[in-house]
C-alpha atoms as a PDB file:
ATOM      1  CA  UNK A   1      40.447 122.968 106.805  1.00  0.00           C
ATOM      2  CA  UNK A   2      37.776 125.362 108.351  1.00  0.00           C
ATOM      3  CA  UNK A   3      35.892 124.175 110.675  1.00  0.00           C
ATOM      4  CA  UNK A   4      31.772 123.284 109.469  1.00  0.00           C
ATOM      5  CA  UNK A   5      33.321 122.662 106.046  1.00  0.00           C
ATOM      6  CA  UNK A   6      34.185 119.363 104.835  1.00  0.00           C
ATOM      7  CA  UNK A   7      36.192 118.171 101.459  1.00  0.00           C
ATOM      8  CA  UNK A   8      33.184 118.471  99.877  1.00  0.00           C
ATOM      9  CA  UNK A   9      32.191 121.762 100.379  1.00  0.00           C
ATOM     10  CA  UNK A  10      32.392 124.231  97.728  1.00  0.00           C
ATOM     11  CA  UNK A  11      36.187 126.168  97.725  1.00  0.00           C
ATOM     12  CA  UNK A  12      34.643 129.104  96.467  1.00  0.00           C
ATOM     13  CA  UNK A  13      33.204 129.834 100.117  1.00  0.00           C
ATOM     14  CA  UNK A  14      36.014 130.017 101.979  1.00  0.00           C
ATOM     15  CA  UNK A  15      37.522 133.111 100.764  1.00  0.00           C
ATOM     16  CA  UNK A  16      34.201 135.024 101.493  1.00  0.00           C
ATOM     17  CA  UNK A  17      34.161 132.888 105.229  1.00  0.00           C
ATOM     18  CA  UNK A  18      37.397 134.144 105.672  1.00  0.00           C
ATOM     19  CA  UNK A  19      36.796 137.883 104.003  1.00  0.00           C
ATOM     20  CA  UNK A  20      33.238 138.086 107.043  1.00  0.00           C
ATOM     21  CA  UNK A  21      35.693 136.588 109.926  1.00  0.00           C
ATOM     22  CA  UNK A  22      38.216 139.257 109.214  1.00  0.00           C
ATOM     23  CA  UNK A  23      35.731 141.706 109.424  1.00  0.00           C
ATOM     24  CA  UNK A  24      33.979 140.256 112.600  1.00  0.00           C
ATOM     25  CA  UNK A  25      37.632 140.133 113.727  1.00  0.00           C
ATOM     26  CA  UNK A  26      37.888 143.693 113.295  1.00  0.00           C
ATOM     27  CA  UNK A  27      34.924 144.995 114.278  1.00  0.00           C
ATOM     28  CA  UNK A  28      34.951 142.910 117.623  1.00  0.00           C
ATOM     29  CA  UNK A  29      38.788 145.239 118.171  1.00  0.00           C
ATOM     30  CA  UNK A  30      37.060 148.132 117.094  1.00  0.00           C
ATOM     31  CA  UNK A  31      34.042 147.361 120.085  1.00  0.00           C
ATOM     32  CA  UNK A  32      37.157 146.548 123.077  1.00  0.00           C
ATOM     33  CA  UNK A  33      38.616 149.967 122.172  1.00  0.00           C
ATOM     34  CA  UNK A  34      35.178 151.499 122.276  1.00  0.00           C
ATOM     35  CA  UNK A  35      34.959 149.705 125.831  1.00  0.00           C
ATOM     36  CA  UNK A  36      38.173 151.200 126.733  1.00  0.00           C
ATOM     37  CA  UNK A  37      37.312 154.557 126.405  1.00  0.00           C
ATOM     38  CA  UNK A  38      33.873 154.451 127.451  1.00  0.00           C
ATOM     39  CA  UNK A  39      35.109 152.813 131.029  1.00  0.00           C
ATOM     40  CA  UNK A  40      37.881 155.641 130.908  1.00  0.00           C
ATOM     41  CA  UNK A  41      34.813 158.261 130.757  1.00  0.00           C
ATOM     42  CA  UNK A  42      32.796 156.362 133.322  1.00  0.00           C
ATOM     43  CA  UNK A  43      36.155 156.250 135.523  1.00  0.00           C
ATOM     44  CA  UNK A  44      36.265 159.652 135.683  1.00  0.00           C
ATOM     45  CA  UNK A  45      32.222 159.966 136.174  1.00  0.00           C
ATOM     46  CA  UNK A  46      33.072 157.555 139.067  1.00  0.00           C
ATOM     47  CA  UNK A  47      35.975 160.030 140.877  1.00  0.00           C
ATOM     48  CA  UNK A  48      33.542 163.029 140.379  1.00  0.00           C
ATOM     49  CA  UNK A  49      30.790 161.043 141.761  1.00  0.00           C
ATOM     50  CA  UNK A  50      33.245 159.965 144.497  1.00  0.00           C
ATOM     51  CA  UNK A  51      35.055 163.613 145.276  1.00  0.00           C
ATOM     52  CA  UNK A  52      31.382 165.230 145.520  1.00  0.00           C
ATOM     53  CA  UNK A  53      29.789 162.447 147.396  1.00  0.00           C
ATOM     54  CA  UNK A  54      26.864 161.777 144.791  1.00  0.00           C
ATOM     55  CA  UNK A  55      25.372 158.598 144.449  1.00  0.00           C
ATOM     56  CA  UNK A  56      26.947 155.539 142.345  1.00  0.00           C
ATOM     57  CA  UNK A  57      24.181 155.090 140.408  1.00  0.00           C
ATOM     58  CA  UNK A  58      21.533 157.546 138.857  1.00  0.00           C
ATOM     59  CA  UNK A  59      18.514 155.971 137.828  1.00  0.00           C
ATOM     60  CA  UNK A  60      16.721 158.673 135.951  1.00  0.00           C
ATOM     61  CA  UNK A  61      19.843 159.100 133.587  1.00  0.00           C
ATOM     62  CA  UNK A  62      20.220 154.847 133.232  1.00  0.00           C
ATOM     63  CA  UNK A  63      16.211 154.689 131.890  1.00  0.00           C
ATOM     64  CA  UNK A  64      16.812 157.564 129.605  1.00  0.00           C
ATOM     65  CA  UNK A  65      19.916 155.725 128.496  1.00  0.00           C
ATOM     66  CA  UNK A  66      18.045 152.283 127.816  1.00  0.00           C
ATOM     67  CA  UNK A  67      15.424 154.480 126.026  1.00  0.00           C
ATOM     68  CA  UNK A  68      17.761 156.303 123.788  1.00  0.00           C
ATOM     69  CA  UNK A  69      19.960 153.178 123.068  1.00  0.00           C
ATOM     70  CA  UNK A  70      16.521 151.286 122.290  1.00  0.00           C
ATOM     71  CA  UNK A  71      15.887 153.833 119.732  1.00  0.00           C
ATOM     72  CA  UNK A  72      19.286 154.071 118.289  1.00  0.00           C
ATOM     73  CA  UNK A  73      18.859 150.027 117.591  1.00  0.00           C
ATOM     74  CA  UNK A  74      15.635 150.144 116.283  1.00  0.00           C
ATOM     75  CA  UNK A  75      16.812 152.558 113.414  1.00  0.00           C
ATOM     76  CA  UNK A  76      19.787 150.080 113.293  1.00  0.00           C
ATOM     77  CA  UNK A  77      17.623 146.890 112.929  1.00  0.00           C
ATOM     78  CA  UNK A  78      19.108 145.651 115.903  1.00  0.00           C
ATOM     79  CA  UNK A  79      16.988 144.093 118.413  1.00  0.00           C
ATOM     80  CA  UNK A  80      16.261 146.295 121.191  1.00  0.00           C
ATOM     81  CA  UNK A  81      15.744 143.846 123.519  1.00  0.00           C
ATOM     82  CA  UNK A  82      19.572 142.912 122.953  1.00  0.00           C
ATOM     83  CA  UNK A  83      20.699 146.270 123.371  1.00  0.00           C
ATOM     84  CA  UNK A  84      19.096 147.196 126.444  1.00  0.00           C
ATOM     85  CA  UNK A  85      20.541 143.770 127.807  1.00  0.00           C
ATOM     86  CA  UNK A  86      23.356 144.681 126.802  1.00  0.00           C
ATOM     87  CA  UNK A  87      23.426 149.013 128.179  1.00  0.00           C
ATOM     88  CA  UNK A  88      22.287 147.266 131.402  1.00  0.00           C
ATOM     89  CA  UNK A  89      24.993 144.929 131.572  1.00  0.00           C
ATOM     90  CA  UNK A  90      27.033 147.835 131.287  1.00  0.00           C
ATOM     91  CA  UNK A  91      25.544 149.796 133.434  1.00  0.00           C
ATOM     92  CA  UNK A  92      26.053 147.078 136.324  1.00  0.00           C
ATOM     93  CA  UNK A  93      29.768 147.312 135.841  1.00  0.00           C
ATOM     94  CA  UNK A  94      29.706 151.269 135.975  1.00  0.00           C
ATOM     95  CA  UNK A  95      28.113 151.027 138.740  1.00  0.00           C
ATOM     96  CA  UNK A  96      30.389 148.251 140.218  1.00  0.00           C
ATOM     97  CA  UNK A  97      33.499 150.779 139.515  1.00  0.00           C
ATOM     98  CA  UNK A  98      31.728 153.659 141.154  1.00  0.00           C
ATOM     99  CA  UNK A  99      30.998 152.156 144.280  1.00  0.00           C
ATOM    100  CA  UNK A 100      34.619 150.200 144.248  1.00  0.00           C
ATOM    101  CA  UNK A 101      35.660 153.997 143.981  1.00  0.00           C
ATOM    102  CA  UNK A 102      33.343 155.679 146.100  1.00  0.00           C
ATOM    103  CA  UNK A 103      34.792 152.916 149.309  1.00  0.00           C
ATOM    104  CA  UNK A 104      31.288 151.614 148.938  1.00  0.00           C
END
């Protein structure tokens, strides 16, 4: 039985609950990979970063970032406020890496 839906509940649901949770399921798979390569980009940011002794983090670039993803989820109807919590969160991990990289 899925959870949330008891004998009562109508049968007819549970093929479209099932038809959205494979998508979620694949979408979330599709985001990880998108992760993956992103960190493999910043990884390689970091080493440059690291080799040429620039600074871990780059303020100017991460506001013009949070400004650009804010836009991008406006025209998506997502809620900016979400997505910038989300770049930032990000961001802090980048960042993390770079110094880890960097011997900082």
């Amino acid at each position: 039985m899925v959870e949330g839906v008891g004998a009562e509940g109508s049968a007819g649901v549970l093929p479209e609950l099932q038809r959205l949770r494979d998508s979620i399921d694949n979408i979330d798979a599709a985001l990880v990979h998108l992760l993956a390569e992103r960190f493999k980009c910043t990884q390689a940011v970091g080493a440059l970063k690291a080799r040429h002794e620039l600074p871990p983090a780059d303020p100017q670039r991460e506001a013009e970032q949070i400004r650009r993803l804010r836009s991008l989820a406006e025209s998506a109807r997502l809620d900016p406020e979400f997505a910038e919590k989300f770049l930032n969160f990000i961001i802090g991990e980048v960042i993390r890496h770079h110094r880890a990289i960097a011997g900082r």
